[in-house]
N, C-alpha and C. Protein backbone atom coordinates (compact mmCIF):
# COMPACT_ATOMS: atom_id res chain seq x y z
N UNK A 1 99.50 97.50 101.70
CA UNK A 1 99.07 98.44 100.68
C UNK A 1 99.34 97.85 99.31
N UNK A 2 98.65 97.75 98.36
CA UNK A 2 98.22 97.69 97.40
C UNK A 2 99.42 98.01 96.09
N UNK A 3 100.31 97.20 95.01
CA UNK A 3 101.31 98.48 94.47
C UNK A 3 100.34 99.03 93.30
N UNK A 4 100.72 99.97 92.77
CA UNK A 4 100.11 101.03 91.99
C UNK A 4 100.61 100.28 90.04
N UNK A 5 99.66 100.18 89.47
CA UNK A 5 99.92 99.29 88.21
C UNK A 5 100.74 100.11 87.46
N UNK A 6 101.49 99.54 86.92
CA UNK A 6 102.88 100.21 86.42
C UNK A 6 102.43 101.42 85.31
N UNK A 7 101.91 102.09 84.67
CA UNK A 7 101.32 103.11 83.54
C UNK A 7 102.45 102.99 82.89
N UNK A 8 104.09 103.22 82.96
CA UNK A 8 105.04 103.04 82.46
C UNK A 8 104.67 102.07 81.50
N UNK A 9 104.42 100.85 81.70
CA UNK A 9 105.16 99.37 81.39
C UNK A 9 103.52 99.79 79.90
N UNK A 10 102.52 100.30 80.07
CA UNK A 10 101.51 100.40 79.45
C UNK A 10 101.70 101.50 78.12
N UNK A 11 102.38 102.32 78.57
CA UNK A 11 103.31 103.57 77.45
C UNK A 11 104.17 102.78 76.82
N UNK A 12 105.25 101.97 77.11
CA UNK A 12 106.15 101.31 76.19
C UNK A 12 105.50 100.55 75.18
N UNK A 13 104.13 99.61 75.92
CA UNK A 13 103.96 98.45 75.38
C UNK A 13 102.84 99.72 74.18
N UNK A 14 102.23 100.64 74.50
CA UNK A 14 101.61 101.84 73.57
C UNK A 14 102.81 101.71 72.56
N UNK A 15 103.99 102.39 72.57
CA UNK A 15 104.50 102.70 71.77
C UNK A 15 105.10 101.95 70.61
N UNK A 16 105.38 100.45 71.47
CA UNK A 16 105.84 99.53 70.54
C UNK A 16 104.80 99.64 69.70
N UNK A 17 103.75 99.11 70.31
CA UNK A 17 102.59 98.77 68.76
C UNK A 17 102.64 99.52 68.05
N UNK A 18 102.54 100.62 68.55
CA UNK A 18 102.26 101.62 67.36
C UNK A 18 103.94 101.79 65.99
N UNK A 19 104.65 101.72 67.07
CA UNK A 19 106.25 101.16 66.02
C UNK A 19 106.01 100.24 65.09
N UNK A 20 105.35 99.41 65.44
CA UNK A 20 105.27 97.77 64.59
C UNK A 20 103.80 97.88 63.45
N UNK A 21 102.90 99.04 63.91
CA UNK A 21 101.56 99.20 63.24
C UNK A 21 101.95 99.61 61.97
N UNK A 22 103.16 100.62 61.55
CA UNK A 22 103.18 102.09 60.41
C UNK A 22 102.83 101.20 59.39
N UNK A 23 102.79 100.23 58.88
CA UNK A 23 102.62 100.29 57.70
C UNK A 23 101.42 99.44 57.49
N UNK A 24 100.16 99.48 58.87
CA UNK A 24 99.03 98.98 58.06
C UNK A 24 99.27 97.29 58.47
N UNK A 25 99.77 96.53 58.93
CA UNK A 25 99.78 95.42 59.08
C UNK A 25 99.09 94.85 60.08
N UNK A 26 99.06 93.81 60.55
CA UNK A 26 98.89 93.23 61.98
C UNK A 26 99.73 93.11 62.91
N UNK A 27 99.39 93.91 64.12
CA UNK A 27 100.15 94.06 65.06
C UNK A 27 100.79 92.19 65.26
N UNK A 28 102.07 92.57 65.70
CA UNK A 28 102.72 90.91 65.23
C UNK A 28 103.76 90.89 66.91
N UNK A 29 104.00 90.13 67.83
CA UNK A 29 104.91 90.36 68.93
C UNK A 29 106.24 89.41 68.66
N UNK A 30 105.61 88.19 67.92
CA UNK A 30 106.44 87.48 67.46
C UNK A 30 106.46 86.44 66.20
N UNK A 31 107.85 85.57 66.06
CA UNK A 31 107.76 85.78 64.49
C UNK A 31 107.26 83.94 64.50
N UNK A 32 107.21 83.90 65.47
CA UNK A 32 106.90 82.43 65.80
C UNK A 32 106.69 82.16 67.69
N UNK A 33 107.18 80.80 67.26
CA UNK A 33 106.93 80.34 69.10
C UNK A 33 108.10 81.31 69.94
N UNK A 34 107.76 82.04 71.29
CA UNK A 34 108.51 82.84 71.71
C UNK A 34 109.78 81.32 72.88
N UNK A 35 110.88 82.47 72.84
CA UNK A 35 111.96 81.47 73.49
C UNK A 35 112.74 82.77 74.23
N UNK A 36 112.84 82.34 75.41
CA UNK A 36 113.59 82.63 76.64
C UNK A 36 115.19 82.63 76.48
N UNK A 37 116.11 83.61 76.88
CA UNK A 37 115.72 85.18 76.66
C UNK A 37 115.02 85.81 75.34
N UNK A 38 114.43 86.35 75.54
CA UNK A 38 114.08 86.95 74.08
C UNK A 38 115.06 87.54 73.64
N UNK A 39 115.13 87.75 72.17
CA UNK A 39 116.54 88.45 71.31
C UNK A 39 116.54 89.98 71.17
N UNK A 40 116.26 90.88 72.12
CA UNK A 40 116.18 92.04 71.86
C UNK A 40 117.20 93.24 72.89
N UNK A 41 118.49 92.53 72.54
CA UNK A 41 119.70 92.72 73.71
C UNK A 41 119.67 94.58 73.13
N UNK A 42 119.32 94.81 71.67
CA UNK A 42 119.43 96.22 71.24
C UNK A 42 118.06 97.15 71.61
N UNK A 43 117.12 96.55 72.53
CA UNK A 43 115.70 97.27 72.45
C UNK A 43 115.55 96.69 73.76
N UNK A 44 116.44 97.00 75.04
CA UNK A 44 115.76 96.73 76.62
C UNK A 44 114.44 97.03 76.93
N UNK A 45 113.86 97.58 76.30
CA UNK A 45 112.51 98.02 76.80
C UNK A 45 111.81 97.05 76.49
N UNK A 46 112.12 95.78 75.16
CA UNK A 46 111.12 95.25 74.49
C UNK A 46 111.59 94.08 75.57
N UNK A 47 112.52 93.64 76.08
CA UNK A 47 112.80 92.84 77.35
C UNK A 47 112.08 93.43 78.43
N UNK A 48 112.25 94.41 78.51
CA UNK A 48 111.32 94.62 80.04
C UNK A 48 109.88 94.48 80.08
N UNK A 49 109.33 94.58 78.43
CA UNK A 49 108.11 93.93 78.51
C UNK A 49 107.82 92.34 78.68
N UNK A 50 108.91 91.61 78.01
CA UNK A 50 109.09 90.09 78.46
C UNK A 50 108.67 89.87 79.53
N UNK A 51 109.88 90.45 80.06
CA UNK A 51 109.78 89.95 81.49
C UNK A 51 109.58 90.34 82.52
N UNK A 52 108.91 91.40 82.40
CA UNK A 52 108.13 92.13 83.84
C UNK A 52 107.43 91.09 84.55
N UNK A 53 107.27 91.47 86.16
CA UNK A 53 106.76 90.96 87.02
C UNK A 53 104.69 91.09 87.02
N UNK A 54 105.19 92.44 86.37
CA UNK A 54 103.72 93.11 85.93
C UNK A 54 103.34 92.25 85.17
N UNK A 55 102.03 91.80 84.90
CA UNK A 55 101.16 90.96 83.76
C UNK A 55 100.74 92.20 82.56
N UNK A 56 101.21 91.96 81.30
CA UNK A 56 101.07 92.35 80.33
C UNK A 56 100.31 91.28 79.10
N UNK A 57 99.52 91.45 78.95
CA UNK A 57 98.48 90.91 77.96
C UNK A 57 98.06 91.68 76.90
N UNK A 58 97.91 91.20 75.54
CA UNK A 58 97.21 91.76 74.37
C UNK A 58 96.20 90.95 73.61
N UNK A 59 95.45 91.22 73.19
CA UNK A 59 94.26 90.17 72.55
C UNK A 59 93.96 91.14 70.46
N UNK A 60 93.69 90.19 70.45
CA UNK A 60 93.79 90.91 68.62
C UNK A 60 92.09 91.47 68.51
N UNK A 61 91.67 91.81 67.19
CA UNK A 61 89.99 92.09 67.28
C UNK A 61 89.23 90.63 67.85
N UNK A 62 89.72 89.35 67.53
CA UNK A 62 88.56 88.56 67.55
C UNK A 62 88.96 87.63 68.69
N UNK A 63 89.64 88.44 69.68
CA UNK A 63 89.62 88.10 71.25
C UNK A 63 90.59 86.81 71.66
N UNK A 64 91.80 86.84 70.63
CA UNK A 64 92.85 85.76 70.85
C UNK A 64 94.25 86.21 71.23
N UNK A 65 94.46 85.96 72.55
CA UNK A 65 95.80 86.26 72.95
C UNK A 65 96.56 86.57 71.89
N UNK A 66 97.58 88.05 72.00
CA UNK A 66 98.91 88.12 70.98
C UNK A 66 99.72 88.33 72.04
N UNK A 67 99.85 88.54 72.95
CA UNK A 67 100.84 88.63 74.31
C UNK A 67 100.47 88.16 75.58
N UNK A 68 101.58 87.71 76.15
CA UNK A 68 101.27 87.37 77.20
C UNK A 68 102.59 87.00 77.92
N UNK A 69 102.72 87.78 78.76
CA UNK A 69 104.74 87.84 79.16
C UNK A 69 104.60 86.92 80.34
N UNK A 70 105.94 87.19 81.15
CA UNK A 70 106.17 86.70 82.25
C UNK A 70 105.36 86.35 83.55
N UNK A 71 104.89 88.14 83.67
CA UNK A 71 103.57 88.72 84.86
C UNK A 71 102.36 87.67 84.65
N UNK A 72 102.38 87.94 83.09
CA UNK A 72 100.94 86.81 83.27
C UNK A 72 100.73 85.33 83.27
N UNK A 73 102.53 85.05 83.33
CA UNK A 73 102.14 83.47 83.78
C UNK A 73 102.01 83.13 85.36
N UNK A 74 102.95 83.92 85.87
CA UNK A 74 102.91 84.32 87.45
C UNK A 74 101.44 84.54 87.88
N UNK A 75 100.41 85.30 87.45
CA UNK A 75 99.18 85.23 87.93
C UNK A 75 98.44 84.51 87.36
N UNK A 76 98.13 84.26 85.88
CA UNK A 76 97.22 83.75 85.60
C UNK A 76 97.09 81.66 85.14
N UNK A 77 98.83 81.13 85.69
CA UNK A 77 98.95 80.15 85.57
C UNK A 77 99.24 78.99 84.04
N UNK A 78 99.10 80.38 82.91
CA UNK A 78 99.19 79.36 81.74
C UNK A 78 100.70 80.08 81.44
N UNK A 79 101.33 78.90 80.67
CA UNK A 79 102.68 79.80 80.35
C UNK A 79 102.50 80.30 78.91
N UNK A 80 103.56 81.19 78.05
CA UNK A 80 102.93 82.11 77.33
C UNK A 80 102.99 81.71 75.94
N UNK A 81 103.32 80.05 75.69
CA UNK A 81 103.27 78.95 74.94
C UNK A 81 101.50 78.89 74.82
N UNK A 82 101.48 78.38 75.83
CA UNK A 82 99.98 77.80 76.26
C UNK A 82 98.75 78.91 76.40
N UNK A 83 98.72 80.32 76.07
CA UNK A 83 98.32 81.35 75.75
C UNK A 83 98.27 81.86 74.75
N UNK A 84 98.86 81.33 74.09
CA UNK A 84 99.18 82.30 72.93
C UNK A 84 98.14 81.33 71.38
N UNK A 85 97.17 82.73 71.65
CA UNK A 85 96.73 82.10 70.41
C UNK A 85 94.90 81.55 70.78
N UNK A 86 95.10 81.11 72.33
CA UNK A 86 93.77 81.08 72.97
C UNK A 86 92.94 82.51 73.59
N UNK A 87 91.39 82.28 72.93
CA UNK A 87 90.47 83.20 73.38
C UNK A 87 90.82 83.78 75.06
N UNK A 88 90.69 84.92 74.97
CA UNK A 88 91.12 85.99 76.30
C UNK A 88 89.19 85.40 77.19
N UNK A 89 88.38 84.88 76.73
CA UNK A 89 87.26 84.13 77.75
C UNK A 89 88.01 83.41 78.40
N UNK A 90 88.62 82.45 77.78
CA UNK A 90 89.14 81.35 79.30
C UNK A 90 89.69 82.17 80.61
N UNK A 91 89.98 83.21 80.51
CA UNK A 91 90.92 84.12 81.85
C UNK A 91 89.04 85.23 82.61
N UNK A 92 88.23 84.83 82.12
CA UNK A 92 86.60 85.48 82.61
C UNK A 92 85.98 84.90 83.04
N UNK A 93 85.27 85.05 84.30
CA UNK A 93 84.27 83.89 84.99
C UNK A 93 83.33 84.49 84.01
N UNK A 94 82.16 82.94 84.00
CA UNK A 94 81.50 82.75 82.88
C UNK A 94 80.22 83.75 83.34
N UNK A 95 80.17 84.08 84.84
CA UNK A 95 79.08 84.96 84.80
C UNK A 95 79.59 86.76 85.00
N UNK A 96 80.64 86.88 84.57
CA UNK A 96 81.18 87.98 84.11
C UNK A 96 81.63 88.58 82.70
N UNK A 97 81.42 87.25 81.72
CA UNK A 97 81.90 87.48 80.63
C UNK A 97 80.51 88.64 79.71
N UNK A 98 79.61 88.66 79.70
CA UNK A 98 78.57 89.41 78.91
C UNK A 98 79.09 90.72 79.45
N UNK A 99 79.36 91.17 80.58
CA UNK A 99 80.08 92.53 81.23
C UNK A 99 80.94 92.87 80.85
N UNK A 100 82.07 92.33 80.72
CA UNK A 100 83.17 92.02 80.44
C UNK A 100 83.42 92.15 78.85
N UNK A 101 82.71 91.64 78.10
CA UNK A 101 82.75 91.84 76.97
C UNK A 101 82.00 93.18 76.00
N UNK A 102 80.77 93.89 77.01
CA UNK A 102 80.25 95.09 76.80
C UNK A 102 81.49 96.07 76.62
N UNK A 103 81.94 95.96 77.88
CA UNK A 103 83.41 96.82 78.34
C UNK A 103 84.03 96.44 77.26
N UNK A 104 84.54 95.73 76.63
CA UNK A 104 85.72 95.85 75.75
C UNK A 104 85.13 96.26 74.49
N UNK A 105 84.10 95.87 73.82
CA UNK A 105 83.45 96.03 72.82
C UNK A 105 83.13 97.98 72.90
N UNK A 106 82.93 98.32 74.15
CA UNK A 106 82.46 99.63 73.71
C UNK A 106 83.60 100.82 73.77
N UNK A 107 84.77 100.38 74.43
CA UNK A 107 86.32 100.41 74.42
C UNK A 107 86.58 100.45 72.94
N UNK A 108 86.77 99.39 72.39
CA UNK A 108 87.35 99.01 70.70
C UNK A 108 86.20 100.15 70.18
N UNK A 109 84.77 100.34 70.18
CA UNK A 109 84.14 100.91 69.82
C UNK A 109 83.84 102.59 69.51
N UNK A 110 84.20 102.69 70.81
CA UNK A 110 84.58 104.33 71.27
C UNK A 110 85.44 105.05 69.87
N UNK A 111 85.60 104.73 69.42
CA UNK A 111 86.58 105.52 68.07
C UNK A 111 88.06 105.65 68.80
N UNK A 112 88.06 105.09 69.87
CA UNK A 112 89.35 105.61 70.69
C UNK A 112 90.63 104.65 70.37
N UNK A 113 91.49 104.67 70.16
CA UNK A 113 92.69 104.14 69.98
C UNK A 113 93.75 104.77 70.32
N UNK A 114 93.84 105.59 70.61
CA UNK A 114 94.62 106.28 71.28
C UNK A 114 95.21 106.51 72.67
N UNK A 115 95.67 105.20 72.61
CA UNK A 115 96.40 104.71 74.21
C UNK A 115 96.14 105.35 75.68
N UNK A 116 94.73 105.99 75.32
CA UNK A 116 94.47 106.30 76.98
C UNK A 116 93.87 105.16 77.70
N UNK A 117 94.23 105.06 78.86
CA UNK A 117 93.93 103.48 79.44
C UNK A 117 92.68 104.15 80.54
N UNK A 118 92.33 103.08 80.77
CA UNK A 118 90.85 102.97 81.78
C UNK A 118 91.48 101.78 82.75
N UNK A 119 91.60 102.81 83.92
CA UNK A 119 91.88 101.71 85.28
C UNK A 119 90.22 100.47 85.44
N UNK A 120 91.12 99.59 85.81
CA UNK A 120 89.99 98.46 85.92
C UNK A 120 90.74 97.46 87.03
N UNK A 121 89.64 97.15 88.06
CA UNK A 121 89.84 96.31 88.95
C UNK A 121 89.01 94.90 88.87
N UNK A 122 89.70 93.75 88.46
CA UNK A 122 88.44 93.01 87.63
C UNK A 122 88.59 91.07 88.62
N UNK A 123 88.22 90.09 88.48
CA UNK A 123 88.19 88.86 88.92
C UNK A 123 88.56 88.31 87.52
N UNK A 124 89.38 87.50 87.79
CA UNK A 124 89.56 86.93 86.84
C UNK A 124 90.04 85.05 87.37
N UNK A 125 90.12 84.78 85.91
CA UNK A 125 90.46 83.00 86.31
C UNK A 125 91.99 82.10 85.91
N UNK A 126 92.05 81.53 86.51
CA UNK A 126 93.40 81.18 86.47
C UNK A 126 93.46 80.02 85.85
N UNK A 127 94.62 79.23 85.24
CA UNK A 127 94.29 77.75 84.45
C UNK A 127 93.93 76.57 85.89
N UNK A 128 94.30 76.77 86.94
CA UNK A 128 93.87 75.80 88.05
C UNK A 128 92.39 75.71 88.06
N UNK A 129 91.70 77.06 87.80
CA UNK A 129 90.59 76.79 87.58
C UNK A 129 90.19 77.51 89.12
N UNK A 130 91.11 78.20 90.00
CA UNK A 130 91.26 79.29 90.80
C UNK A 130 90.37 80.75 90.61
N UNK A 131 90.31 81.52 91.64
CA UNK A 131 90.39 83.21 90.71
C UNK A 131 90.91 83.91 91.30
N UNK A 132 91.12 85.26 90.85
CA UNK A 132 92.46 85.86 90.94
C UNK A 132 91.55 87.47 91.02
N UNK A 133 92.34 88.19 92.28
CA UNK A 133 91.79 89.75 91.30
C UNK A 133 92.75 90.10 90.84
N UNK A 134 92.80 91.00 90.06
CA UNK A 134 93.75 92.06 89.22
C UNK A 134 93.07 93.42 89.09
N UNK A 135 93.95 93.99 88.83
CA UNK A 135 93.63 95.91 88.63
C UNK A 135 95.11 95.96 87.88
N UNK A 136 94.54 96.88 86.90
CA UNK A 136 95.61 97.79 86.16
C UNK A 136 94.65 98.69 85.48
N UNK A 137 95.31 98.71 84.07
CA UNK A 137 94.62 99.42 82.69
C UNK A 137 94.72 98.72 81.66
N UNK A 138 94.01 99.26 81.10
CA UNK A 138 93.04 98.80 79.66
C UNK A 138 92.57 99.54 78.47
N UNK A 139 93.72 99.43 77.70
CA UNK A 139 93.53 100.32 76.62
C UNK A 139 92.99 99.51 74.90
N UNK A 140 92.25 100.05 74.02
CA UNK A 140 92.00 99.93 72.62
C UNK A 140 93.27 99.98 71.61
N UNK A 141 94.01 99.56 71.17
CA UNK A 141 95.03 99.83 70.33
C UNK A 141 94.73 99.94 68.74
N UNK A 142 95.47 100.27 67.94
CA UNK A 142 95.19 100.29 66.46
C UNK A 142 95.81 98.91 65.97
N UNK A 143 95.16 97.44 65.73
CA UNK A 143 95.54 96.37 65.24
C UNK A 143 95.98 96.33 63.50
N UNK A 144 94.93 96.49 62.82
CA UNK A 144 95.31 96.62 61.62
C UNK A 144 94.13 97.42 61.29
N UNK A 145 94.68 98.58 60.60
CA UNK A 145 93.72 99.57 59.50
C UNK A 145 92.51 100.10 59.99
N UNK A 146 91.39 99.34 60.47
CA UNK A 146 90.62 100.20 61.16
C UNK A 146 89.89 99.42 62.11
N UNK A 147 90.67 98.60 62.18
CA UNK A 147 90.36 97.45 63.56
C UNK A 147 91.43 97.62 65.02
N UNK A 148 90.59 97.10 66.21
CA UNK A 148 91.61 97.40 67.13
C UNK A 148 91.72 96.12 67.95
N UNK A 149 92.32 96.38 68.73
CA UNK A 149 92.77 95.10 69.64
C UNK A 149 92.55 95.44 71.00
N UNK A 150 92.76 94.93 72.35
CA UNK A 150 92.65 95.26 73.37
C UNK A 150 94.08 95.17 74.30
N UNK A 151 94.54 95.62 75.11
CA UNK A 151 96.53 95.19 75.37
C UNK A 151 95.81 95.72 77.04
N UNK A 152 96.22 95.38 78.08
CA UNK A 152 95.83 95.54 79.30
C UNK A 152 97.60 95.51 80.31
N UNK A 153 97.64 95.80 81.38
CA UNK A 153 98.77 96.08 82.13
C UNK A 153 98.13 95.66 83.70
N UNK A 154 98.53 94.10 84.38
CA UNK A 154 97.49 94.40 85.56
C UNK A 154 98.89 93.53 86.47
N UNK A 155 98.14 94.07 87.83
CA UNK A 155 99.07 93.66 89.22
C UNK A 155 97.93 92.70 89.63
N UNK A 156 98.50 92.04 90.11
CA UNK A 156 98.04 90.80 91.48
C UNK A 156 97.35 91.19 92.40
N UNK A 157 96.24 91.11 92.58
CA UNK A 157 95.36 91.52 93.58
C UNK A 157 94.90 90.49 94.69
N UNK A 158 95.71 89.18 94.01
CA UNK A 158 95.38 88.50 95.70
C UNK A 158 94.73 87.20 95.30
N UNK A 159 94.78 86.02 95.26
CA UNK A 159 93.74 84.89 95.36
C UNK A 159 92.42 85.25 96.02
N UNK A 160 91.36 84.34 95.64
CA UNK A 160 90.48 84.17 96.26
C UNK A 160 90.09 83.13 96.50
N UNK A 161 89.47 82.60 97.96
CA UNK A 161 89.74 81.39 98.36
C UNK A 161 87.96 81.49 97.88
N UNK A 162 87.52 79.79 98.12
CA UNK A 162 86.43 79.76 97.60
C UNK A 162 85.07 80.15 98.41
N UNK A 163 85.40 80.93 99.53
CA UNK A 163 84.32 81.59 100.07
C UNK A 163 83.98 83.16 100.02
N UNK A 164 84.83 83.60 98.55
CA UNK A 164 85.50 84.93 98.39
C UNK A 164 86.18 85.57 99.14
N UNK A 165 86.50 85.19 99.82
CA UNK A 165 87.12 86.34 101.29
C UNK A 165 88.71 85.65 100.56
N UNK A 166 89.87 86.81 100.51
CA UNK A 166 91.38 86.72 100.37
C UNK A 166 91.58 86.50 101.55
């Protein structure tokens, strides 16, 4: 059976942003290159987003990784050095990306920012050059002023070997 994508881990990572948004800036996760443990011995929650098992990802308006924790080096193979900062396409098969990008575009679009997430069960690609499913959620966030970003929460759904069958 299948585990159920954390909604928790998707409310914290909601709330931080919106902590870090008040004054109109760009949502920011870090102040530079991130380093292991992270320094947030006074804010466990902002560790449990580190380092969840869960894949936690964020992308800014113009579709460039701002997060990318633990979970998502575990599934998606890049570490969060090597993510950070690269277009959220490299993690989309190329004949899913026009779909894929409707969906997010009409997401950011929706006027919605308001951390309700949309379960999504999706294929995605790994740096081996593998694919991967995932399912979680997928929410619009408030990036800066009247732009949004995209922040997603997904579980491991399994390799796929190259005849699609897991």
């Amino acid at each position: 059976m299948a585990k159920t994508p954390n909604i928790l881990l998707a409310n914290i990572l909601w709330h931080t942003i919106l902590n870090q948004n008040r004054r109109g800036i760009p949502v920011s996760f870090f102040g530079g290159k991130p380093e292991w443990p992270l320094p947030y011995g006074d804010k466990p929650h902002l560790n449990h987003l580190f380092t969840s098992p869960t894949a936690i990802l964020a992308y800014d308006p113009g579709g460039r990784i701002i997060f990318f924790n633990r979970g998502a080096e575990g599934i998606f193979g890049y570490t969060t050095e090597e993510a950070m900062g690269m277009p959220y396409s490299l993690l989309v098969p190329q004949e899913e990306f026009r779909a894929r990008e409707n969906f997010l575009q009409e997401l950011m679009n929706s006027g919605k920012a308001d951390g309700k997430a949309e379960y999504v069960s999706l294929q995605s690609l790994r740096k081996d050059g593998g694919r991967v499913n995932v399912f979680g959620y997928v929410f619009a966030y408030p990036y800066c002023r009247d732009e949004k970003g995209i922040a997603a929460v997904f579980e491991n759904g399994g390799l796929l070997r190259e005849d699609g069958i897991d």
